[in-house]
Protein backbone atom coordinates (compact mmCIF):
# COMPACT_ATOMS: atom_id res chain seq x y z
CA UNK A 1 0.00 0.00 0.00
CA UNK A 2 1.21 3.45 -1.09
CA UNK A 3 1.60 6.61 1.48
CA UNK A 4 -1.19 8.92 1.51
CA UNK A 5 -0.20 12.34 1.85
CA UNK A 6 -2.88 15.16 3.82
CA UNK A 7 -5.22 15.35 0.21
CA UNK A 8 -4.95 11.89 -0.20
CA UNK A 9 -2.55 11.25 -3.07
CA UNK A 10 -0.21 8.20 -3.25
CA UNK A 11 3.19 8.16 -3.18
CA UNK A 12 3.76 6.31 -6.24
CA UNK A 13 6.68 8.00 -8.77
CA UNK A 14 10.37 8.99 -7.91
CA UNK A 15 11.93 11.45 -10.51
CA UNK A 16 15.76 10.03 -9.61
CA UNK A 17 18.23 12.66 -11.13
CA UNK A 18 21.58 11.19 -11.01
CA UNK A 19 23.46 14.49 -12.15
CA UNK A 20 22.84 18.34 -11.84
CA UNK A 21 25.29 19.10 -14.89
CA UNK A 22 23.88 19.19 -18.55
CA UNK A 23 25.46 19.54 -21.83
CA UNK A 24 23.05 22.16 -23.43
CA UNK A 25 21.72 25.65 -21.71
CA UNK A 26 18.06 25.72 -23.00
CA UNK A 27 16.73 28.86 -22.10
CA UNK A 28 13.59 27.48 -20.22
CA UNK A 29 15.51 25.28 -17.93
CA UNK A 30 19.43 26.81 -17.64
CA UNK A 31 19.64 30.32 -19.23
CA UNK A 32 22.30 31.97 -17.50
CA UNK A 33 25.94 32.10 -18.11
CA UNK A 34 27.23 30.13 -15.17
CA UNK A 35 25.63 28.03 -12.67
CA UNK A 36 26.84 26.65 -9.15
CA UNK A 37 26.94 23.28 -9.49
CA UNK A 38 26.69 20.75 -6.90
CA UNK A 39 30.26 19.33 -4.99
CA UNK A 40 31.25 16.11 -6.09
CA UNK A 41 31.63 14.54 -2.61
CA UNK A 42 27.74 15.42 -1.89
CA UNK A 43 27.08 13.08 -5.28
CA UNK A 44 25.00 9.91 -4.26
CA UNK A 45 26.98 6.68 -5.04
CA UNK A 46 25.23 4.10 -6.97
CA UNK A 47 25.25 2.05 -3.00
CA UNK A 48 23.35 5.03 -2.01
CA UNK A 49 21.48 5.83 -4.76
CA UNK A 50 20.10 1.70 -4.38
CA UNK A 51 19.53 1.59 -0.81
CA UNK A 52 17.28 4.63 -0.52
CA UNK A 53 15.06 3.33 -3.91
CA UNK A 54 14.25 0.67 -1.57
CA UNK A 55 13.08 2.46 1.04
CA UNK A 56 11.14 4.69 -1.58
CA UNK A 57 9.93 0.96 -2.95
CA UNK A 58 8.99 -0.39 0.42
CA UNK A 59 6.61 3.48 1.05
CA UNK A 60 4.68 2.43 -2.31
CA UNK A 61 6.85 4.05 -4.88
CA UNK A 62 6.13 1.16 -7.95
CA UNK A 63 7.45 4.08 -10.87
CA UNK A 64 10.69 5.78 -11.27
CA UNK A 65 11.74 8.15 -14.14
CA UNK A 66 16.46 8.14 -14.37
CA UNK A 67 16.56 12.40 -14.88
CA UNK A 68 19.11 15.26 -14.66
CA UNK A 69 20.51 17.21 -15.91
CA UNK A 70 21.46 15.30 -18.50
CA UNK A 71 21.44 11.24 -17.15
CA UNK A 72 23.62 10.21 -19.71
CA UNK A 73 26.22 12.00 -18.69
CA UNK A 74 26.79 10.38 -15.58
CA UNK A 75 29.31 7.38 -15.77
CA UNK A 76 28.74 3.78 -15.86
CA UNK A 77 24.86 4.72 -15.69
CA UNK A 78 24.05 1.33 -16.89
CA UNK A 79 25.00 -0.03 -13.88
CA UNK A 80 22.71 1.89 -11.63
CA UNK A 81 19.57 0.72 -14.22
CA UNK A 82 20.81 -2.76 -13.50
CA UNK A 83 20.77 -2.29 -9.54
CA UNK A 84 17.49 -0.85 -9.55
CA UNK A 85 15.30 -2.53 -12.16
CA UNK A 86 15.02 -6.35 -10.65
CA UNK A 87 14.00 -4.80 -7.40
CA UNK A 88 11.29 -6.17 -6.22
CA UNK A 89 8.14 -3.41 -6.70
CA UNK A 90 9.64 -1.97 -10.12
CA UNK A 91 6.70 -1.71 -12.17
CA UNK A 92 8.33 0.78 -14.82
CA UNK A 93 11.72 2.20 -15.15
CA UNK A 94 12.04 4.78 -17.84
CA UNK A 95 14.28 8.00 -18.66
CA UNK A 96 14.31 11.46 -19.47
CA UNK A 97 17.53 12.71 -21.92
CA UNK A 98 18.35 15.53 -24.21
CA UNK A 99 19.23 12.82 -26.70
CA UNK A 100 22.70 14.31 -27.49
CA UNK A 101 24.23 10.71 -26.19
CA UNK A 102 21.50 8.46 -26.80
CA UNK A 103 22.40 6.80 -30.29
CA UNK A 104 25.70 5.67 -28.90
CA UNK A 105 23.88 4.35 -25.57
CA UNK A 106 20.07 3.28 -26.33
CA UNK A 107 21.59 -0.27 -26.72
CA UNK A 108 23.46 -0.42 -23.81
CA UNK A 109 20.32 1.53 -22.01
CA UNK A 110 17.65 -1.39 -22.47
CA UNK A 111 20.26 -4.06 -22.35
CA UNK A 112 20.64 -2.69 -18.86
CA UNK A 113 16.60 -2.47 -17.95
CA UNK A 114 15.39 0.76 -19.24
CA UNK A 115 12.03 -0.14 -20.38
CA UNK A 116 10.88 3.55 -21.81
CA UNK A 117 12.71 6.95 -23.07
CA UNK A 118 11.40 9.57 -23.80
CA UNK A 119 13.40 12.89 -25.33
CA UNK A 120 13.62 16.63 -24.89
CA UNK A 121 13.07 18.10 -27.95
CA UNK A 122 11.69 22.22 -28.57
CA UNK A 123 12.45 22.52 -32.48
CA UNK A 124 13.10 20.65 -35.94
CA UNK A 125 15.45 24.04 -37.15
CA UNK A 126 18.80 24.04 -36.56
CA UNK A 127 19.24 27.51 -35.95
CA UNK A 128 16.49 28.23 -33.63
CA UNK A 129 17.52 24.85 -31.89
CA UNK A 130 21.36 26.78 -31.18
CA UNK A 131 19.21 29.76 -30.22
CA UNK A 132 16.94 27.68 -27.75
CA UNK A 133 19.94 25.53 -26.55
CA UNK A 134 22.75 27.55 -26.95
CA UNK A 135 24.80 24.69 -28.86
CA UNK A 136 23.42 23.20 -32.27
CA UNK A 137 22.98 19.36 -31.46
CA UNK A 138 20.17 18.84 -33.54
CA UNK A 139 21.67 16.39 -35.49
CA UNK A 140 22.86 14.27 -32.54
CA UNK A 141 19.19 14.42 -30.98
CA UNK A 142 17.62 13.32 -33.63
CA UNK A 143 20.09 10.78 -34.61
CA UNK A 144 19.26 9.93 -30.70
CA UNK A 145 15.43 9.84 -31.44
CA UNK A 146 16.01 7.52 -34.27
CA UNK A 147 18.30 4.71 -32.18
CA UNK A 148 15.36 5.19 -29.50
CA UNK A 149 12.47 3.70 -32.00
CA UNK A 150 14.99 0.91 -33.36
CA UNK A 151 15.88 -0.14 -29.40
CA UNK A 152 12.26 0.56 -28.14
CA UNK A 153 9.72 0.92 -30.61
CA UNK A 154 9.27 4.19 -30.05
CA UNK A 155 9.69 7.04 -27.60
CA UNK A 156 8.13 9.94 -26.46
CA UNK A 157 9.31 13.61 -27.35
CA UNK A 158 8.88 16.34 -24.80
CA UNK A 159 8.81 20.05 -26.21
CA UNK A 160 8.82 23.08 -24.17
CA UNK A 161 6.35 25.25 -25.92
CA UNK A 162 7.43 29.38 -25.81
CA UNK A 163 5.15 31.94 -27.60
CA UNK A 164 7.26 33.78 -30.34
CA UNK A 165 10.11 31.15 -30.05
CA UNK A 166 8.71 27.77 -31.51
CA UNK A 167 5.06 27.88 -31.20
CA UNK A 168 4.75 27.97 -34.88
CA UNK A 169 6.32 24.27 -34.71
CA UNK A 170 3.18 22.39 -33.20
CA UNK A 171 2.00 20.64 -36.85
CA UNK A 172 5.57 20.31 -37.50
CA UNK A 173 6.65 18.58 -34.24
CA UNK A 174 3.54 15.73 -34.36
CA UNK A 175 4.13 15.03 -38.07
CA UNK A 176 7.91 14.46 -37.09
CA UNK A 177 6.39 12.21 -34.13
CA UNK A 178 4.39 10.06 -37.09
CA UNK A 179 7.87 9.30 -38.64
CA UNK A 180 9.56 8.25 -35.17
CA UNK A 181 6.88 6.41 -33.97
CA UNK A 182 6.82 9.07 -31.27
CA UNK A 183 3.67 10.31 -28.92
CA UNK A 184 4.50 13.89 -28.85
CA UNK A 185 4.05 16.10 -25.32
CA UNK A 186 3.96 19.86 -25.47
CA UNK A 187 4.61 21.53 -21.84
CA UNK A 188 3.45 24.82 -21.47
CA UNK A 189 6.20 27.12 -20.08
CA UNK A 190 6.53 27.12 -16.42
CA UNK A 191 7.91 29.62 -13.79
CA UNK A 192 10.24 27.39 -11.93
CA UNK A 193 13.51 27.38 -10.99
CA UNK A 194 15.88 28.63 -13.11
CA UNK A 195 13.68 30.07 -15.64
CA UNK A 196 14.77 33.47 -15.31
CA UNK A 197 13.52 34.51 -18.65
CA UNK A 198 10.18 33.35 -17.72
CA UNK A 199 7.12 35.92 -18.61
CA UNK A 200 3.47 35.40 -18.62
CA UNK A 201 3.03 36.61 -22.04
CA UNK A 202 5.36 34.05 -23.40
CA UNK A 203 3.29 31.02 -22.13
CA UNK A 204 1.23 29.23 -25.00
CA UNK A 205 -1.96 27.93 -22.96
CA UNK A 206 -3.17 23.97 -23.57
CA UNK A 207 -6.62 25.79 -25.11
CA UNK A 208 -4.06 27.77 -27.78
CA UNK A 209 -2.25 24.66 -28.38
CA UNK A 210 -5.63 23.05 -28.75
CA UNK A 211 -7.37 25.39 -30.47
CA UNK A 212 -4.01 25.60 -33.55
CA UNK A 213 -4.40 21.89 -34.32
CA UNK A 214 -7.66 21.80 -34.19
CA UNK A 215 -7.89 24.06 -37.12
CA UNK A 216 -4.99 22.54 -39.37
CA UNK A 217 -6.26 18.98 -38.81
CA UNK A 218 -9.99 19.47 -38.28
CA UNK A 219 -10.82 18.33 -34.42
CA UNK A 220 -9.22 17.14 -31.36
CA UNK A 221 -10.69 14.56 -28.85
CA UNK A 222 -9.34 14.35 -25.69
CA UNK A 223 -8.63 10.82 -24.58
CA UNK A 224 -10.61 9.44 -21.86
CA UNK A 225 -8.06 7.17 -19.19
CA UNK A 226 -7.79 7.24 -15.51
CA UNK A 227 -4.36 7.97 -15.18
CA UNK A 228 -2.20 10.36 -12.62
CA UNK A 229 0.43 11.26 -15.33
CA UNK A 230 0.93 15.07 -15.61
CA UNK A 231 -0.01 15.18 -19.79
CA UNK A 232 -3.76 15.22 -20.65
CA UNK A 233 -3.84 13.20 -24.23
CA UNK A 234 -5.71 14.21 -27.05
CA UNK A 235 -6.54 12.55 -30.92
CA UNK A 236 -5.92 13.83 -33.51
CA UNK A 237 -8.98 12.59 -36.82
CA UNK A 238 -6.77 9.92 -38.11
CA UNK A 239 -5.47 8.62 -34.67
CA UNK A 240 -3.05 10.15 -34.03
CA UNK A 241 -2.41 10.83 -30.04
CA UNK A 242 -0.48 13.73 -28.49
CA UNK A 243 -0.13 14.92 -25.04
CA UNK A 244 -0.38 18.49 -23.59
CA UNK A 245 1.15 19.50 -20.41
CA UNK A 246 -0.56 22.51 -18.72
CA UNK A 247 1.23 22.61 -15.53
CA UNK A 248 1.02 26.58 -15.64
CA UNK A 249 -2.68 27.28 -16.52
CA UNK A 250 -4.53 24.25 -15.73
CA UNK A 251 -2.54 22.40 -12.98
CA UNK A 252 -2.67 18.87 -12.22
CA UNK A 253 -1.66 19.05 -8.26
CA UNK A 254 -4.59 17.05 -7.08
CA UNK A 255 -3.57 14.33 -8.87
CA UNK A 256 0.37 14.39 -8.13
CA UNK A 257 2.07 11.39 -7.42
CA UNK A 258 5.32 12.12 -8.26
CA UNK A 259 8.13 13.38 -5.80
CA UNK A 260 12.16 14.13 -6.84
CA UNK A 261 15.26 13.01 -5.39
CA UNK A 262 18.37 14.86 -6.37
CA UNK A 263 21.77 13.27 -7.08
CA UNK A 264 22.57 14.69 -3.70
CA UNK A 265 20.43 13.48 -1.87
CA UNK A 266 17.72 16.09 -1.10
CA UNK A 267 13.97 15.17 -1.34
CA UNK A 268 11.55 17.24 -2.80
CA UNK A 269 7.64 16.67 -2.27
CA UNK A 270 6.95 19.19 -5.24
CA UNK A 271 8.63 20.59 -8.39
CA UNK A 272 7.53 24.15 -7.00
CA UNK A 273 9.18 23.26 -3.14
CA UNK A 274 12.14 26.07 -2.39
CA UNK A 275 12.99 23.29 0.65
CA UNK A 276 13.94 19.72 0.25
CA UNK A 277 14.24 16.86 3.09
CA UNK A 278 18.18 15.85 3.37
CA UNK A 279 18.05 12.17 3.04
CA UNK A 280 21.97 12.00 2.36
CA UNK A 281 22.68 13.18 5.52
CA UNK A 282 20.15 11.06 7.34
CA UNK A 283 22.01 8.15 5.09
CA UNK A 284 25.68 8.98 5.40
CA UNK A 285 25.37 9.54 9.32
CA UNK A 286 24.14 5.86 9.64
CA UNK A 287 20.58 5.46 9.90
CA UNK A 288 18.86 2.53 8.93
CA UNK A 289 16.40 1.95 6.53
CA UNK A 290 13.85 1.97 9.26
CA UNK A 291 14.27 5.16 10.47
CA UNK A 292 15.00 6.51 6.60
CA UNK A 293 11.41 5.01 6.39
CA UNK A 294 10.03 7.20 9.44
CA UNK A 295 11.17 9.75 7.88
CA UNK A 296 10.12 9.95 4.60
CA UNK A 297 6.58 8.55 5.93
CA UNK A 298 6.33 11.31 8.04
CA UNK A 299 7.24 14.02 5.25
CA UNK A 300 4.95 12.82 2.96
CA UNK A 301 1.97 12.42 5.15
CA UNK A 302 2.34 16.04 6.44
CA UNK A 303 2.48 16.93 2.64
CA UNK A 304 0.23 19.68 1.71
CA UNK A 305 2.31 20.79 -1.26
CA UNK A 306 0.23 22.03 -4.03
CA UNK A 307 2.52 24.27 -5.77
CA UNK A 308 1.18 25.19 -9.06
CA UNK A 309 -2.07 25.99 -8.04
CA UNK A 310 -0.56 28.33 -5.22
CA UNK A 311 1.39 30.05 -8.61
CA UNK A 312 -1.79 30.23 -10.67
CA UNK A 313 -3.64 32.12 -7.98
CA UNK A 314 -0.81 34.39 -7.54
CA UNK A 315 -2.75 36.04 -10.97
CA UNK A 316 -0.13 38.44 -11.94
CA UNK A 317 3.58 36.68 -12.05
CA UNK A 318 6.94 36.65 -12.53
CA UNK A 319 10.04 34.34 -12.38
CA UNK A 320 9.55 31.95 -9.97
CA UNK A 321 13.07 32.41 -8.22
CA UNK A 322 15.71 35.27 -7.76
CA UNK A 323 19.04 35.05 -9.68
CA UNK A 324 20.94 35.76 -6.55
CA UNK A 325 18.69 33.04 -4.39
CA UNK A 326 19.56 30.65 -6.97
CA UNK A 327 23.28 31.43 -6.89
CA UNK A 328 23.02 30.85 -3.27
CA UNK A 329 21.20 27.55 -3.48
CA UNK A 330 21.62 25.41 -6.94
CA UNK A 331 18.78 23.10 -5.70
CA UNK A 332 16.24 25.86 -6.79
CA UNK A 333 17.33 25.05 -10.26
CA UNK A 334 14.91 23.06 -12.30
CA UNK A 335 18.39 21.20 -13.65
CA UNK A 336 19.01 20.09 -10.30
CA UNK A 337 15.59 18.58 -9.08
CA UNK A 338 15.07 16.94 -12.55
CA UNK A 339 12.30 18.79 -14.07
């Protein structure tokens, strides 16, 4: 039986970043300069990493997502898929990448126990992808993209949707999907973290999103599923399913599941939290799994977090966090607590 926090939702996904650092500097997620990255020595070890999933495992957790920054960059990452995904509990084990590394590791990936990827992807253009990312790897993504559908079957492709920047990509993006046998998600720009660019008039809303296919392809159905995953599906006339993620006007918090560890250790209940519980130092000053258990049971009962509804009524916003706050403390950055 899963945790229940204070509304009543289930402790059932861990977001398990395994590195803060990235190889691109999309504008949404890392747009500054220079960052503070986490020390090396606070870095979970794969031991650690292994021993709190089963605590997580034995609280209800059945789901957990490998993010970053970028996952692929951290070494012998095939090695922590194989410690985790025989566990006993593991009902899914899939992984969020920029792609830049994939084609070169999808084999290894699923060899190891990674059962689903899915891909970070905002444009099809090389030049807007440079001007998005700050380094053109457009080639290496979707050379990424394509080694996921031979290893998988197909993959899904997340893209960060910015009014003025690539919003004139939505047709483009799901007929690129078609060809990669890829269900498409389009994330409405959020205020969170790092995203110090962040503006209300650059968000395009689900019912914009909705409303532009609609009128290129001539309807849009939503799908009806009981599910708790943060994308509401739609269908396209001939099929064809996409997935809209509206985090920032129509939030999904009573139905949140999901919670993040970082790759130092620090829990968060919510993507929106500005505190985190410090499990590493629980773990590296000896406690047992028992009292790792108490705990975590007793921060997620007490959890009231419903962050993105507490931003929408805000009504009038701006960036979620300070540049200087986020000097100060990297895990505010979305980069850090895996998105």
């Amino acid at each position: 039986m899963s945790l229940l926090d204070a509304f009543g939702r289930p402790l059932k996904n861990l977001r398990l970043s395994v590195t803060d650092r990235c190889n691109l500097r999309c504008e949404y997620c890392m747009p500054e300069e220079d960052y503070v990255w986490l020390p090396r020595e606070d870095v979970l070890h794969f031991e650690e990493i292994s021993l709190l999933v089963d605590v997580f495992l034995s609280l209800g957790v059945d789901r957990i997502r490998v993010t970053g920054g970028e996952p692929l960059l951290r070494r012998d990452l095939p090695t922590l898929i194989r410690m985790i995904v025989d566990k006993p509990g593991v009902t899914d084990l899939a992984m969020t990448t920029n792609g830049i590394l994939l084609a070169d590791q999808a084999d290894t990936l699923k060899a190891a126990g990674v059962q689903r990827v899915t891909v970070s992807l905002d444009t099809l253009r090389s030049d807007r992808f440079a001007a998005i990312a700050r380094y053109n790897e457009l080639a290496r993504v979707q050379a990424g993209i394509a080694a996921a559908t031979r290893v998988f079957g197909g993959l899904k492709i997340d893209t960060v949707m910015i009014r003025g920047v690539n919003d004139d990509e939505l047709v483009d993006l799901i007929e690129y999907g078609r060809t990669v046998s890829a269900e498409v998600r389009f994330i409405e720009y959020m205020d969170v973290g790092g995203a110090t660019r962040w503006a209300p008039e650059r968000v395009l809303t689900r019912r914009t999103m909705i409303e532009r296919l609609a009128a290129h392809y001539g309807g849009v159905e939503p799908v009806i599923a009981a599910s708790s995953a943060p994308a509401d599906r739609y269908r396209l006339p001939d099929g064809t399913v996409f997935g809209i993620i509206s985090s920032t006007t129509e939030p999904f918090c009573r139905d949140c599941d999901r919670s993040r560890l970082t790759a130092d250790g620090m829990w968060y209940l919510c993507l929106y939290a500005t505190q985190g519980l410090d499990l590493r130092g629980a773990l590296r000053r000896g406690a047992s799994r028992e009292e790792l258990a108490r705990i975590m049971t007793k921060a997620w009962t007490e959890r009231t977090d419903r962050g993105a509804e507490v931003r929408l009524a805000l009504g009038d916003r701006r960036a979620f966090v300070p540049l200087r706050s986020l000097r100060q403390d990297p895990h505010l950055e979305m980069h850090t607590r895996g998105g």
